[in-house]
PDB file of N, CA and C in Angstrom:
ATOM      1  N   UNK A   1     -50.809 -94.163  14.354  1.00  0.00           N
ATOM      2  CA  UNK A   1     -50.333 -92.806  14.463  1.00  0.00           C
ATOM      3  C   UNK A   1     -50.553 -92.104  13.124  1.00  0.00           C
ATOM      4  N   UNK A   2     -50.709 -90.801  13.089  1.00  0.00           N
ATOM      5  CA  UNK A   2     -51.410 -89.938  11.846  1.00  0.00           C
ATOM      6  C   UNK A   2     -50.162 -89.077  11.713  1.00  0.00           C
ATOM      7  N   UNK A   3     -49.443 -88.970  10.437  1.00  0.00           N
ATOM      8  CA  UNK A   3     -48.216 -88.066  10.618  1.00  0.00           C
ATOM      9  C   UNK A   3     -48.981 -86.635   9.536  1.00  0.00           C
ATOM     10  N   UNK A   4     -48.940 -85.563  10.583  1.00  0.00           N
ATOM     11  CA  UNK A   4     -49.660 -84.182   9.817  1.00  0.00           C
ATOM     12  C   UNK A   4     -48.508 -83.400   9.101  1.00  0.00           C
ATOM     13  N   UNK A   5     -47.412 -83.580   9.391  1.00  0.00           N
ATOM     14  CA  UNK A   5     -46.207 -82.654   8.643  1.00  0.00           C
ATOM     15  C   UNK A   5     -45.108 -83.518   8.744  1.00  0.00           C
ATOM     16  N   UNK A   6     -44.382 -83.288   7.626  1.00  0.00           N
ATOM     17  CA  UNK A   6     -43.094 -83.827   7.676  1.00  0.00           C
ATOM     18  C   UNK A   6     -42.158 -82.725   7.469  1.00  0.00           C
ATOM     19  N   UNK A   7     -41.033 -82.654   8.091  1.00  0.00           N
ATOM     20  CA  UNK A   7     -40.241 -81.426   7.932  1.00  0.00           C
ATOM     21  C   UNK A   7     -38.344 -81.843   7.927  1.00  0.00           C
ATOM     22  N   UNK A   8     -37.649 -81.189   6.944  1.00  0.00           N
ATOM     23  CA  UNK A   8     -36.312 -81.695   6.859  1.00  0.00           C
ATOM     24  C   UNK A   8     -35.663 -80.028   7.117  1.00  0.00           C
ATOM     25  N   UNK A   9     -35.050 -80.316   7.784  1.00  0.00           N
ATOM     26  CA  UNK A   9     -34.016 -79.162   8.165  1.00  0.00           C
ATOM     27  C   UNK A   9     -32.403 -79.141   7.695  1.00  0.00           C
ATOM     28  N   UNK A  10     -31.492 -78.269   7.449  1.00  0.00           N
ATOM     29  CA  UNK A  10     -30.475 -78.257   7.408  1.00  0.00           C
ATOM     30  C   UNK A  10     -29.696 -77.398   8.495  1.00  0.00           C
ATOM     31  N   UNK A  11     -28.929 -77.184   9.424  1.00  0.00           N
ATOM     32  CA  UNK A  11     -27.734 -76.851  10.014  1.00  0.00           C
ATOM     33  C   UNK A  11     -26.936 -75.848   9.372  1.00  0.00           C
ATOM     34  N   UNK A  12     -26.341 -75.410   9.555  1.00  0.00           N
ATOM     35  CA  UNK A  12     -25.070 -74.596   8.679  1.00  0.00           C
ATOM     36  C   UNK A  12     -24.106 -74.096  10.437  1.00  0.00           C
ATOM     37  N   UNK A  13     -22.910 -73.975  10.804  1.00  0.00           N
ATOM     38  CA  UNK A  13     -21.769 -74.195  11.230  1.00  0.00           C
ATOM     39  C   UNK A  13     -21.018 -73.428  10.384  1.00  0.00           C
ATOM     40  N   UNK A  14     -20.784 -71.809  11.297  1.00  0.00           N
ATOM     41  CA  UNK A  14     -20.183 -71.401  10.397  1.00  0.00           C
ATOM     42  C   UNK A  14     -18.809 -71.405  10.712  1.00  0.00           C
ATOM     43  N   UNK A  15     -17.640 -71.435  10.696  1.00  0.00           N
ATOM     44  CA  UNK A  15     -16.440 -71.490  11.624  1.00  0.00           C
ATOM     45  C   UNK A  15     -15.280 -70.077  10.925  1.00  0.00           C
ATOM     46  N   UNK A  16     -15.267 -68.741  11.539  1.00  0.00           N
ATOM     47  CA  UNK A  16     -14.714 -67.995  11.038  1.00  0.00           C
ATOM     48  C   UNK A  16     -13.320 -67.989  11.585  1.00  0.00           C
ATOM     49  N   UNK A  17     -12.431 -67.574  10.289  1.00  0.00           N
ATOM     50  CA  UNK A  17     -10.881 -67.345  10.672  1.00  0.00           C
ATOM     51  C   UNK A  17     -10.543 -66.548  12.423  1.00  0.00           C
ATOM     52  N   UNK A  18     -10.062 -67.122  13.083  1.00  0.00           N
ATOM     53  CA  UNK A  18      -9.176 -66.200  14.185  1.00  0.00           C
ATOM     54  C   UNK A  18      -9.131 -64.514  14.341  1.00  0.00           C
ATOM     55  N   UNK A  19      -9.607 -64.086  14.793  1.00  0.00           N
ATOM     56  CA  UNK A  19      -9.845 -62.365  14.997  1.00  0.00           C
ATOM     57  C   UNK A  19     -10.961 -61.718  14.103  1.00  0.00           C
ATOM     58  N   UNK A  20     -11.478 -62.842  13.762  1.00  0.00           N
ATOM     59  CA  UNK A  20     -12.922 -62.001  12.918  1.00  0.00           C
ATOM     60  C   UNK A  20     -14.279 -62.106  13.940  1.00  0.00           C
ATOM     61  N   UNK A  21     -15.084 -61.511  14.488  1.00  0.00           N
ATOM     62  CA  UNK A  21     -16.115 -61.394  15.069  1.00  0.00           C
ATOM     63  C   UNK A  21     -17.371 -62.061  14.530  1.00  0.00           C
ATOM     64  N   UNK A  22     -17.902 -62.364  15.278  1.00  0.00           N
ATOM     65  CA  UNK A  22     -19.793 -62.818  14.869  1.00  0.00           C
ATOM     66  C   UNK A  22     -20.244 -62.033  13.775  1.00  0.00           C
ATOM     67  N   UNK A  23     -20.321 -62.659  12.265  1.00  0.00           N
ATOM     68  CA  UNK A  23     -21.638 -61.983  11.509  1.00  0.00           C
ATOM     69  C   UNK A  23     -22.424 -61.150  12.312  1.00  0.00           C
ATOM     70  N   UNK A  24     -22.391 -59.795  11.564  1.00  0.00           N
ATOM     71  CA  UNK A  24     -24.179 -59.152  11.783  1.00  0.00           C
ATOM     72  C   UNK A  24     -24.724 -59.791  11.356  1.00  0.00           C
ATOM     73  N   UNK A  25     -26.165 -59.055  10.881  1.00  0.00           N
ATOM     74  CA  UNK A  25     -27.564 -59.453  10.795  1.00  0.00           C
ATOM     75  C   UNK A  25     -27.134 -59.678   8.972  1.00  0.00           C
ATOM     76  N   UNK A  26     -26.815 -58.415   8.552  1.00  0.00           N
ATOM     77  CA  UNK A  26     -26.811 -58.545   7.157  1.00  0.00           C
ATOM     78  C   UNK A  26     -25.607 -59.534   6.687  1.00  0.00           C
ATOM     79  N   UNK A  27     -24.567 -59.778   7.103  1.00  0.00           N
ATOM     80  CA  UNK A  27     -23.840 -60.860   6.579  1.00  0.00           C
ATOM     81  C   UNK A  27     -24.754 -62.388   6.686  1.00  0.00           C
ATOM     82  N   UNK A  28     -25.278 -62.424   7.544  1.00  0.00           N
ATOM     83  CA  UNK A  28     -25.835 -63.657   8.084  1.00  0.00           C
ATOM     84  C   UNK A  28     -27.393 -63.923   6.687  1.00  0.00           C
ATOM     85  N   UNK A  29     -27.849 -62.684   6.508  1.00  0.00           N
ATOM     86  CA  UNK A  29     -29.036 -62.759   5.854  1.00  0.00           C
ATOM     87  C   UNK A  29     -28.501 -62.935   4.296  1.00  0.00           C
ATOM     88  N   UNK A  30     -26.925 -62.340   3.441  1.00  0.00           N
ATOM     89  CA  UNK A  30     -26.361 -62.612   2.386  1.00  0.00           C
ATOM     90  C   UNK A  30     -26.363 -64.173   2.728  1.00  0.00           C
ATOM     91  N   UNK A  31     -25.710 -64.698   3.709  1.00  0.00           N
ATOM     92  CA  UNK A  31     -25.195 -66.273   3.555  1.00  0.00           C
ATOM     93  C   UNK A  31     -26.329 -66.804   3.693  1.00  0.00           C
ATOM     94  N   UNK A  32     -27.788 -66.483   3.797  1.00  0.00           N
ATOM     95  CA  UNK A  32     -29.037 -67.330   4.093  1.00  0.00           C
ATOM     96  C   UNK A  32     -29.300 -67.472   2.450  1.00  0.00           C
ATOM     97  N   UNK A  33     -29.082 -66.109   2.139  1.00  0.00           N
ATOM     98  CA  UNK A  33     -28.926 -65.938   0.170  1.00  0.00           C
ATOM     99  C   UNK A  33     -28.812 -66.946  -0.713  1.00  0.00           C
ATOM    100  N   UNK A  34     -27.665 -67.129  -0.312  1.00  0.00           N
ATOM    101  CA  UNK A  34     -26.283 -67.962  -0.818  1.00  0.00           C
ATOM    102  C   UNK A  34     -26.807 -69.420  -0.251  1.00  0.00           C
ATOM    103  N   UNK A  35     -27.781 -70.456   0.773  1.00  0.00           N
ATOM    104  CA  UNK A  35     -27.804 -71.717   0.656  1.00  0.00           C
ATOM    105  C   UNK A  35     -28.937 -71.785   0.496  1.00  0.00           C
ATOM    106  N   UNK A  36     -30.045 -70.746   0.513  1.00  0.00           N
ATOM    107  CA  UNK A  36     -31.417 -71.760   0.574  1.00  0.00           C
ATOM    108  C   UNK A  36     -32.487 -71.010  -0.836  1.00  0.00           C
ATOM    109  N   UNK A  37     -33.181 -71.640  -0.950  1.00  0.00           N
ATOM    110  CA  UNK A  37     -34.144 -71.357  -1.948  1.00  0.00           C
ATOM    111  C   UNK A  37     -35.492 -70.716  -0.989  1.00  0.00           C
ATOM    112  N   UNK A  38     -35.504 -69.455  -1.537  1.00  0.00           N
ATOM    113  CA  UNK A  38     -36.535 -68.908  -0.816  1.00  0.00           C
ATOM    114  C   UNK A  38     -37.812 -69.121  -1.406  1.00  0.00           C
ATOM    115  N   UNK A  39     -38.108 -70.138  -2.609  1.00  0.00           N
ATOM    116  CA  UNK A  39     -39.194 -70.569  -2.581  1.00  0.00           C
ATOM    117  C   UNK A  39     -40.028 -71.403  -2.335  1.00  0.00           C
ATOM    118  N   UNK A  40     -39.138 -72.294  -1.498  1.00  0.00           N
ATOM    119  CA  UNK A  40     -39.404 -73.332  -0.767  1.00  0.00           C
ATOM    120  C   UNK A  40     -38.808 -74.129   0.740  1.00  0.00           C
ATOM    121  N   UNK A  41     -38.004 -73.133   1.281  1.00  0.00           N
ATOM    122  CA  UNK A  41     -37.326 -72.910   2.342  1.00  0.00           C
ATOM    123  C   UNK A  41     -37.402 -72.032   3.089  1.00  0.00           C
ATOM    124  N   UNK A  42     -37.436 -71.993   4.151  1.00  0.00           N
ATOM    125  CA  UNK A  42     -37.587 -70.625   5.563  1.00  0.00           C
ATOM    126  C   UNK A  42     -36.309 -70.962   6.047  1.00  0.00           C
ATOM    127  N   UNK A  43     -35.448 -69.170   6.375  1.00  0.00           N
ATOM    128  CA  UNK A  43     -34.578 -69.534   7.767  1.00  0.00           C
ATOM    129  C   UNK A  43     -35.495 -69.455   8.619  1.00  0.00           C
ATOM    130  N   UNK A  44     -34.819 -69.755   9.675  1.00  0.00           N
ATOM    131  CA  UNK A  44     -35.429 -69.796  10.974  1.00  0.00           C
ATOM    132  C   UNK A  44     -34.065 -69.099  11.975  1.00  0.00           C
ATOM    133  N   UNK A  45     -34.004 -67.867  12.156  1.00  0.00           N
ATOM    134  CA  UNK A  45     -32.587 -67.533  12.711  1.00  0.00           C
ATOM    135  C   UNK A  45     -32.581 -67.564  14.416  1.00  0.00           C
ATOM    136  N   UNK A  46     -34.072 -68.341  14.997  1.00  0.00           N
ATOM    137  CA  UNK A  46     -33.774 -68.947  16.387  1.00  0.00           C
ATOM    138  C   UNK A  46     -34.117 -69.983  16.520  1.00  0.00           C
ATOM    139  N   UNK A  47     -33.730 -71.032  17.214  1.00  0.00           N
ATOM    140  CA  UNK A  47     -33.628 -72.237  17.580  1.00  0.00           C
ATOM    141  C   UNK A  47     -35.613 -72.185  17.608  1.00  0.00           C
ATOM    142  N   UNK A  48     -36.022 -73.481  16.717  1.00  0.00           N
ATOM    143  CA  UNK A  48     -37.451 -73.342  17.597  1.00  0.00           C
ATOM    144  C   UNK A  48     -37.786 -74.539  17.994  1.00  0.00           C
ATOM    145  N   UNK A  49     -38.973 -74.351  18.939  1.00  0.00           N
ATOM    146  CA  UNK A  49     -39.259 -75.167  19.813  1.00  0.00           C
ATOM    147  C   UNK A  49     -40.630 -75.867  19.714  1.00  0.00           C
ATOM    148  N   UNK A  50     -41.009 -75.684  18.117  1.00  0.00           N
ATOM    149  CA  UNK A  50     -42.444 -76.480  17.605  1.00  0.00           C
ATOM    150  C   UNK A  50     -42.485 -76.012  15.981  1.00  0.00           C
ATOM    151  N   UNK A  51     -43.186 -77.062  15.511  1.00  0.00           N
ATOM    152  CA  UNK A  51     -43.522 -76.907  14.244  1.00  0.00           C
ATOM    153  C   UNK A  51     -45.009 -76.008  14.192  1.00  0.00           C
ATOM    154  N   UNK A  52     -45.891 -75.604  15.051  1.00  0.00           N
ATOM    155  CA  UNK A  52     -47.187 -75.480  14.612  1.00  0.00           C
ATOM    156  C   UNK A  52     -47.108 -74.114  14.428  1.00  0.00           C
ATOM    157  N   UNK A  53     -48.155 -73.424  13.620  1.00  0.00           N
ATOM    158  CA  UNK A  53     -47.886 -72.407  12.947  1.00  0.00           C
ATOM    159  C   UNK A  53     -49.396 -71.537  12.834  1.00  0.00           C
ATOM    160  N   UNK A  54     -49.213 -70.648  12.694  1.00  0.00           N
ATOM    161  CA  UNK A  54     -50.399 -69.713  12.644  1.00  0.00           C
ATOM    162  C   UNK A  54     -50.840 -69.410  11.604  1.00  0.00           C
ATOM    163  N   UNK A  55     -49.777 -69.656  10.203  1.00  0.00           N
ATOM    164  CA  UNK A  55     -50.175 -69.678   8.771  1.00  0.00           C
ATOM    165  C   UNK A  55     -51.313 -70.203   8.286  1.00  0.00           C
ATOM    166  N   UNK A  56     -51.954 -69.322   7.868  1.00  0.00           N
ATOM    167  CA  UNK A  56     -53.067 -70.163   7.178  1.00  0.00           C
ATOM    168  C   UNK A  56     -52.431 -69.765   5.454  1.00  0.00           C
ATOM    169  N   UNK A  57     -52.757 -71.297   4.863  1.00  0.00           N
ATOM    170  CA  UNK A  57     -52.372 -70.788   3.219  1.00  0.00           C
ATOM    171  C   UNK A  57     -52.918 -70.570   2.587  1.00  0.00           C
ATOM    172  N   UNK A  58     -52.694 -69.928   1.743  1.00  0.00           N
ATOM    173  CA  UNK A  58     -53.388 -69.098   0.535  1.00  0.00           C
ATOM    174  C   UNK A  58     -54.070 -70.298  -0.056  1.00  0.00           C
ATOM    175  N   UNK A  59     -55.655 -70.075  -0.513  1.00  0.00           N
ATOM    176  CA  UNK A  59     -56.488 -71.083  -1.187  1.00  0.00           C
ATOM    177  C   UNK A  59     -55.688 -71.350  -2.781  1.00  0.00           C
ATOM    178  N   UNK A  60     -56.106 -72.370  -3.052  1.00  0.00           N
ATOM    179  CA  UNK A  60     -56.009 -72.839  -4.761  1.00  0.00           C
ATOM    180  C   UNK A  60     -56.754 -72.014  -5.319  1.00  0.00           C
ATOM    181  N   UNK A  61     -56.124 -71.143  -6.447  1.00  0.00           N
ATOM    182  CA  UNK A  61     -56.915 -70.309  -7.499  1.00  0.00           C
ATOM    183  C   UNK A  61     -57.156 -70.952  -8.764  1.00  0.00           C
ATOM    184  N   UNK A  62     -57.907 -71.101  -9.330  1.00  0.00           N
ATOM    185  CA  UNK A  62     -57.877 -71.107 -10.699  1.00  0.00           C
ATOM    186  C   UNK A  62     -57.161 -69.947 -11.659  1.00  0.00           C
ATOM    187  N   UNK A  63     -56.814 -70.540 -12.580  1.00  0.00           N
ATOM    188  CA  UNK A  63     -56.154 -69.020 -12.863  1.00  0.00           C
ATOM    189  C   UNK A  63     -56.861 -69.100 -14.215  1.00  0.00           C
ATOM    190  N   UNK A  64     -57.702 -67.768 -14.823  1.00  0.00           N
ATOM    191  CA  UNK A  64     -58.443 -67.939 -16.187  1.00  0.00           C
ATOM    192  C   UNK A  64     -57.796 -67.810 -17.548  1.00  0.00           C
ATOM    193  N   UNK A  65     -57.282 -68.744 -18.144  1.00  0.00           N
ATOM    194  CA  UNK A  65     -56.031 -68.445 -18.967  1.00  0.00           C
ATOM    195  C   UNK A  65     -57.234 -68.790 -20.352  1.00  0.00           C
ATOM    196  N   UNK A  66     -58.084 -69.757 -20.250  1.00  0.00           N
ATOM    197  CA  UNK A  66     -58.867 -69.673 -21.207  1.00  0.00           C
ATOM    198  C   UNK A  66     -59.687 -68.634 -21.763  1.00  0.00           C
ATOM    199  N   UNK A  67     -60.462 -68.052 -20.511  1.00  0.00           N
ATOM    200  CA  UNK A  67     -60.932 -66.947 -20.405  1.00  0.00           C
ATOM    201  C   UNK A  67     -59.845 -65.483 -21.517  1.00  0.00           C
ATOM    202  N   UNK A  68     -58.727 -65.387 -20.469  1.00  0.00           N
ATOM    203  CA  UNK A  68     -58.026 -64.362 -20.433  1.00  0.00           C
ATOM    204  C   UNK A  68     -56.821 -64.328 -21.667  1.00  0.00           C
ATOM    205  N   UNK A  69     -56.359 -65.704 -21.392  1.00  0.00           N
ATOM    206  CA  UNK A  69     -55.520 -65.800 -22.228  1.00  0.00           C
ATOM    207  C   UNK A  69     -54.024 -65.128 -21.545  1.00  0.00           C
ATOM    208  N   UNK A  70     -52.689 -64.779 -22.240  1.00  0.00           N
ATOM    209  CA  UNK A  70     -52.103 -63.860 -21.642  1.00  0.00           C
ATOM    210  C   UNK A  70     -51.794 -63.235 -20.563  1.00  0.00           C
ATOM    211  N   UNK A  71     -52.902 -62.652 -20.450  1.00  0.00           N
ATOM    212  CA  UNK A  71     -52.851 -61.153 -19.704  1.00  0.00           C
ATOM    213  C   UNK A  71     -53.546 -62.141 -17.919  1.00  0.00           C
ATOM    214  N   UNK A  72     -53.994 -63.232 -17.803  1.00  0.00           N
ATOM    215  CA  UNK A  72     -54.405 -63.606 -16.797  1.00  0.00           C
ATOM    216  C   UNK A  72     -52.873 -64.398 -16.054  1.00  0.00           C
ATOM    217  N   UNK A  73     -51.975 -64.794 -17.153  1.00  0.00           N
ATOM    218  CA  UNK A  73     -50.990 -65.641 -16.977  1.00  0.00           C
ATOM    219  C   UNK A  73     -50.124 -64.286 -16.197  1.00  0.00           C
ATOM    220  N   UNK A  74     -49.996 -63.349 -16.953  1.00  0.00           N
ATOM    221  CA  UNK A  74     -49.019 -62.102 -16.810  1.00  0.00           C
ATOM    222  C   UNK A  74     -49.153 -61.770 -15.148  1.00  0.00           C
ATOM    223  N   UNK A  75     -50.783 -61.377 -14.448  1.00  0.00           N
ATOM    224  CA  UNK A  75     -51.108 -60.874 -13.482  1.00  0.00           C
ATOM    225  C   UNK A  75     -50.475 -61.632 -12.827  1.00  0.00           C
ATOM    226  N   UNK A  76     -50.636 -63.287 -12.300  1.00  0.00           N
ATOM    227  CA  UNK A  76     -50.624 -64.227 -12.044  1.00  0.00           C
ATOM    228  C   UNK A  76     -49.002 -64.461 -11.727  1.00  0.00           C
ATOM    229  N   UNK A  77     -48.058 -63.961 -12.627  1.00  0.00           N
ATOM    230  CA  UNK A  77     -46.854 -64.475 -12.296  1.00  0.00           C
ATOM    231  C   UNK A  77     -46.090 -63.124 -11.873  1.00  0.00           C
ATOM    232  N   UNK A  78     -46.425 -61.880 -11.782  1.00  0.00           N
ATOM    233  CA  UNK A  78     -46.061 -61.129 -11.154  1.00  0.00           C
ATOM    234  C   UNK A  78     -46.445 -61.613  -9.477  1.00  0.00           C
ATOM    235  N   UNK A  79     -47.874 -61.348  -9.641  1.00  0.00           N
ATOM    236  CA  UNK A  79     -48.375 -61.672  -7.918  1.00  0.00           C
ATOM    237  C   UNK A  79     -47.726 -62.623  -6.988  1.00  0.00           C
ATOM    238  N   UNK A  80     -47.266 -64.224  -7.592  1.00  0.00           N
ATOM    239  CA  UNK A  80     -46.866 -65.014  -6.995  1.00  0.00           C
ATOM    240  C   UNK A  80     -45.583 -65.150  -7.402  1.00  0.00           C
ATOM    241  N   UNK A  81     -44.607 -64.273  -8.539  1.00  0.00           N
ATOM    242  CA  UNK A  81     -43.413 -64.243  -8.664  1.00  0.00           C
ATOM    243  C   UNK A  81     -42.610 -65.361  -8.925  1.00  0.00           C
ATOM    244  N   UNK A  82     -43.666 -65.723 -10.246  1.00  0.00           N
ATOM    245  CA  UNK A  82     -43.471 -66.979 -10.996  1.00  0.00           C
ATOM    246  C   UNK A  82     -41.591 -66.904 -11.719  1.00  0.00           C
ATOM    247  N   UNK A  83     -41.260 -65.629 -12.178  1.00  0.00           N
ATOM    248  CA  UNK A  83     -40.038 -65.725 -12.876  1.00  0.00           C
ATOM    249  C   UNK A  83     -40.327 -66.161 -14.175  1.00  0.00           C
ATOM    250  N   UNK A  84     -41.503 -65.735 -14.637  1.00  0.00           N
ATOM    251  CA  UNK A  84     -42.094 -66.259 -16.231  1.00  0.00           C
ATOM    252  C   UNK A  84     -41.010 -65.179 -16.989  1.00  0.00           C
ATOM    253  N   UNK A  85     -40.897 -65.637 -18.025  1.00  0.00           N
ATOM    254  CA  UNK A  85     -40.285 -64.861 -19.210  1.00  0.00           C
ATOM    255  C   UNK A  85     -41.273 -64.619 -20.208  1.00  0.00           C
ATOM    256  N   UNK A  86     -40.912 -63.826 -21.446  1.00  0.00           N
ATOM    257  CA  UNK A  86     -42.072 -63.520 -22.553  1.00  0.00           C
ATOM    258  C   UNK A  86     -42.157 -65.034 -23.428  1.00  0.00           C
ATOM    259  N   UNK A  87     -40.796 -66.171 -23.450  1.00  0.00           N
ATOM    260  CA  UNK A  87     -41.035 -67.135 -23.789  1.00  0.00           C
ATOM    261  C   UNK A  87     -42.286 -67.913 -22.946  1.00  0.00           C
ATOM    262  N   UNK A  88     -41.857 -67.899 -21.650  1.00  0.00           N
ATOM    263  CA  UNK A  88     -42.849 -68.788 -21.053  1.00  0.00           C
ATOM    264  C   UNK A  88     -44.482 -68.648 -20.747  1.00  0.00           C
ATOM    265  N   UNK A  89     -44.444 -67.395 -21.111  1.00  0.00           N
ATOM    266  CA  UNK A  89     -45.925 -66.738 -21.035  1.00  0.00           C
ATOM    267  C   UNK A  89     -46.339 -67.191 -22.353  1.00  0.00           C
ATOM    268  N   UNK A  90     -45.555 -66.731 -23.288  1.00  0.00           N
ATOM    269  CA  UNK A  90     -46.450 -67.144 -25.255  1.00  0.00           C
ATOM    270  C   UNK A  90     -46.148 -68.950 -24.882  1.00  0.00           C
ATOM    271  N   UNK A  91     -45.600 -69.743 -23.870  1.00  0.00           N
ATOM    272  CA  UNK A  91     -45.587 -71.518 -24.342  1.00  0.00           C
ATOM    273  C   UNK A  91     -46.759 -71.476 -23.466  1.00  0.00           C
ATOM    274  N   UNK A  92     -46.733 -71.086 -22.563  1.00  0.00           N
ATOM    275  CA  UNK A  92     -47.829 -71.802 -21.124  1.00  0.00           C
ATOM    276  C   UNK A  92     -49.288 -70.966 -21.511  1.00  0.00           C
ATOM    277  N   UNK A  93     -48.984 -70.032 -22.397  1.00  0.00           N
ATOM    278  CA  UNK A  93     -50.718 -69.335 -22.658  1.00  0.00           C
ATOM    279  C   UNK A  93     -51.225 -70.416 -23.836  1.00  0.00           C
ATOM    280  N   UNK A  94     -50.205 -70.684 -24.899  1.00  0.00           N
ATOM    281  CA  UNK A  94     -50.860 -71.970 -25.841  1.00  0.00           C
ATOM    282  C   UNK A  94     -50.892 -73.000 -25.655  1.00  0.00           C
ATOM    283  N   UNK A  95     -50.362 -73.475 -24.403  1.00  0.00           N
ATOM    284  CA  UNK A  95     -50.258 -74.766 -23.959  1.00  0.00           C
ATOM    285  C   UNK A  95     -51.731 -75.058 -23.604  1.00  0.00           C
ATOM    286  N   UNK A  96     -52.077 -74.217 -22.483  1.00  0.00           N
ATOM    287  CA  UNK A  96     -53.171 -74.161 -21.422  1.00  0.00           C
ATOM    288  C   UNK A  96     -54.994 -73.886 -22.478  1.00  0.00           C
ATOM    289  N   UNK A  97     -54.625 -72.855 -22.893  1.00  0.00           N
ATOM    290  CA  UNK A  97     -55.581 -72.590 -23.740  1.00  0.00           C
ATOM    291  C   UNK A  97     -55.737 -73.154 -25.051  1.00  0.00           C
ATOM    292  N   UNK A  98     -55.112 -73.485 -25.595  1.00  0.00           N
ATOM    293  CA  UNK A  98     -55.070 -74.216 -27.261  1.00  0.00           C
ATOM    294  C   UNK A  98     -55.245 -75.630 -27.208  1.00  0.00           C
ATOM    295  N   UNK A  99     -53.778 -75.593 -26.234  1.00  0.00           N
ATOM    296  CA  UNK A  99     -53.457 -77.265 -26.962  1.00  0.00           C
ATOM    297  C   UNK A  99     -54.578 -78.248 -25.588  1.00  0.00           C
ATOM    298  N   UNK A 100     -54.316 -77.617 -24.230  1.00  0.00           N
ATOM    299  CA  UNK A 100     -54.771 -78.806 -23.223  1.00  0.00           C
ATOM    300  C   UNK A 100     -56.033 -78.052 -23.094  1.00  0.00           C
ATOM    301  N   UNK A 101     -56.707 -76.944 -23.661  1.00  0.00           N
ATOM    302  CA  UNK A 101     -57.873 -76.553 -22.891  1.00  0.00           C
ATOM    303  C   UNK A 101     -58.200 -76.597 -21.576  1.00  0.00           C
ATOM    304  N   UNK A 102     -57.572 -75.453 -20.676  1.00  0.00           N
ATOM    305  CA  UNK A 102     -57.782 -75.871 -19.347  1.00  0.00           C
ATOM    306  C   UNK A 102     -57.553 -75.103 -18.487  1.00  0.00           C
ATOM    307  N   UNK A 103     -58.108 -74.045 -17.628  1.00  0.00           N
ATOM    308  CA  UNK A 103     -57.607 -73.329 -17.080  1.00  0.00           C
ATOM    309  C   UNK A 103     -56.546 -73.849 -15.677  1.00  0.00           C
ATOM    310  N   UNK A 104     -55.349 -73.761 -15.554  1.00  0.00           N
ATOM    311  CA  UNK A 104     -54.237 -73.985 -14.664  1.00  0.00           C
ATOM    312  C   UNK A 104     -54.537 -73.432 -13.427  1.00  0.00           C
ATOM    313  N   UNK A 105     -54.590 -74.687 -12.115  1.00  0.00           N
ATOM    314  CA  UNK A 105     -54.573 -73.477 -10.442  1.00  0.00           C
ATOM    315  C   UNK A 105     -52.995 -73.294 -10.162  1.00  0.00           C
ATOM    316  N   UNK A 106     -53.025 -72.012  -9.603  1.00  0.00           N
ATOM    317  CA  UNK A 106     -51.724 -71.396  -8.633  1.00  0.00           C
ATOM    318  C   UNK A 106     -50.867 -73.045  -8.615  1.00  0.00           C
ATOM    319  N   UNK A 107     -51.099 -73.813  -8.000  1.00  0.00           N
ATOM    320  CA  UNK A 107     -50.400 -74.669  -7.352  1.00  0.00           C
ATOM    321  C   UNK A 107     -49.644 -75.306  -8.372  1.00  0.00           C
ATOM    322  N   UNK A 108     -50.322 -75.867  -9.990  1.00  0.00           N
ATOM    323  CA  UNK A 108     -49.824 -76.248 -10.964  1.00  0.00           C
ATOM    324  C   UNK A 108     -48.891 -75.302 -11.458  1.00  0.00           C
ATOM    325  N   UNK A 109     -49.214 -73.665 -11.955  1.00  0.00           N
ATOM    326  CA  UNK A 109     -48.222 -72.953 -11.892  1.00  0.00           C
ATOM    327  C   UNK A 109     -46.865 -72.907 -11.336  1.00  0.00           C
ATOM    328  N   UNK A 110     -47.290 -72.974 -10.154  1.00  0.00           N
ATOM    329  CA  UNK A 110     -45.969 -72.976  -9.138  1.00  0.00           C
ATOM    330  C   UNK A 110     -44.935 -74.141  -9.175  1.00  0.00           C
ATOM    331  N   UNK A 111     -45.503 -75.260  -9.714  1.00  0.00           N
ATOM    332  CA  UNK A 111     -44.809 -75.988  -9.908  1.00  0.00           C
ATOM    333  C   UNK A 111     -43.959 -76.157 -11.147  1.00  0.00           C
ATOM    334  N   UNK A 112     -44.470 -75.644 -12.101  1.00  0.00           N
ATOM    335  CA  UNK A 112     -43.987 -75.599 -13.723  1.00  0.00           C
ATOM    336  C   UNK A 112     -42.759 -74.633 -13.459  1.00  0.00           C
ATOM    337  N   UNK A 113     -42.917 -73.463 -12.359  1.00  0.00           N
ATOM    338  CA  UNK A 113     -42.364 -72.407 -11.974  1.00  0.00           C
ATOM    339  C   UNK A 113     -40.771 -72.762 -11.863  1.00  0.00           C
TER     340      UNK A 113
END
C-alpha cells in the first residue's frame, strides 16, 4: 500500500453556558483565531467527506539573495508573509549571501519563518 497524505485533525466541542445561543459566523471565526495556526492549519467549518483537493501548490522558488541581496529577501517576505523583522532580514541577508553563499528556496524560508 502507497500512503499519498497523511493528515491529523483536531475537534473542538464547544459547550456554552445555559441561555446563550449558537456562535455566529464571526464568534466562531475569533475562536478559529484563538486555536489554530493559520500557517499551517485549515478550518474546515463543514464536516468533510475526502481529503482530495483541487490545490495545486505553488512551485519552489529560488529566492536571489546573492544576486539581490536585501531587497530580494524584503519582496519575498512580504509576498509569502514571512513576519521577517529588520533584524532578520540584516541576519538571513548575511547569512545566505556572505557566510553560506547560497541563494535560499521559498520552502527553506518558510521554514526558518
Amino acid at each position: 500500500m502507497e500512503v499519498t497524505r497523511l493528515e491529523r485533525s483536531r475537534r473542538y466541542v464547544l459547550c456554552l453556558e445555559p441561555g446563550y445561543g449558537p456562535l455566529d459566523e464571526s464568534q466562531l471565526n475569533d475562536f478559529a483565531a484563538l486555536v489554530h495556526d493559520r500557517m499551517t492549519e485549515c478550518v474546515y467549518p463543514n464536516k468533510l467527506t475526502s481529503f482530495h483537493s483541487d490545490v495545486v501548490p505553488e512551485p519552489v522558488r529560488i529566492v536571489p539573495v546573492i544576486e539581490r541581496g536585501r531587497e530580494a529577501l524584503e519582496e519575498i517576505n512580504v509576498k509569502m508573509g514571512l513576519a521577517f523583522d529588520e533584524q532578520d532580514i540584516k541576519y538571513y541577508t548575511r547569512l545566505f549571501r556572505d557566510d553560506i553563499k547560497w541563494n535560499p528556496n521559498t520552502v527553506e524560508l518558510f521554514d526558518i519563518a
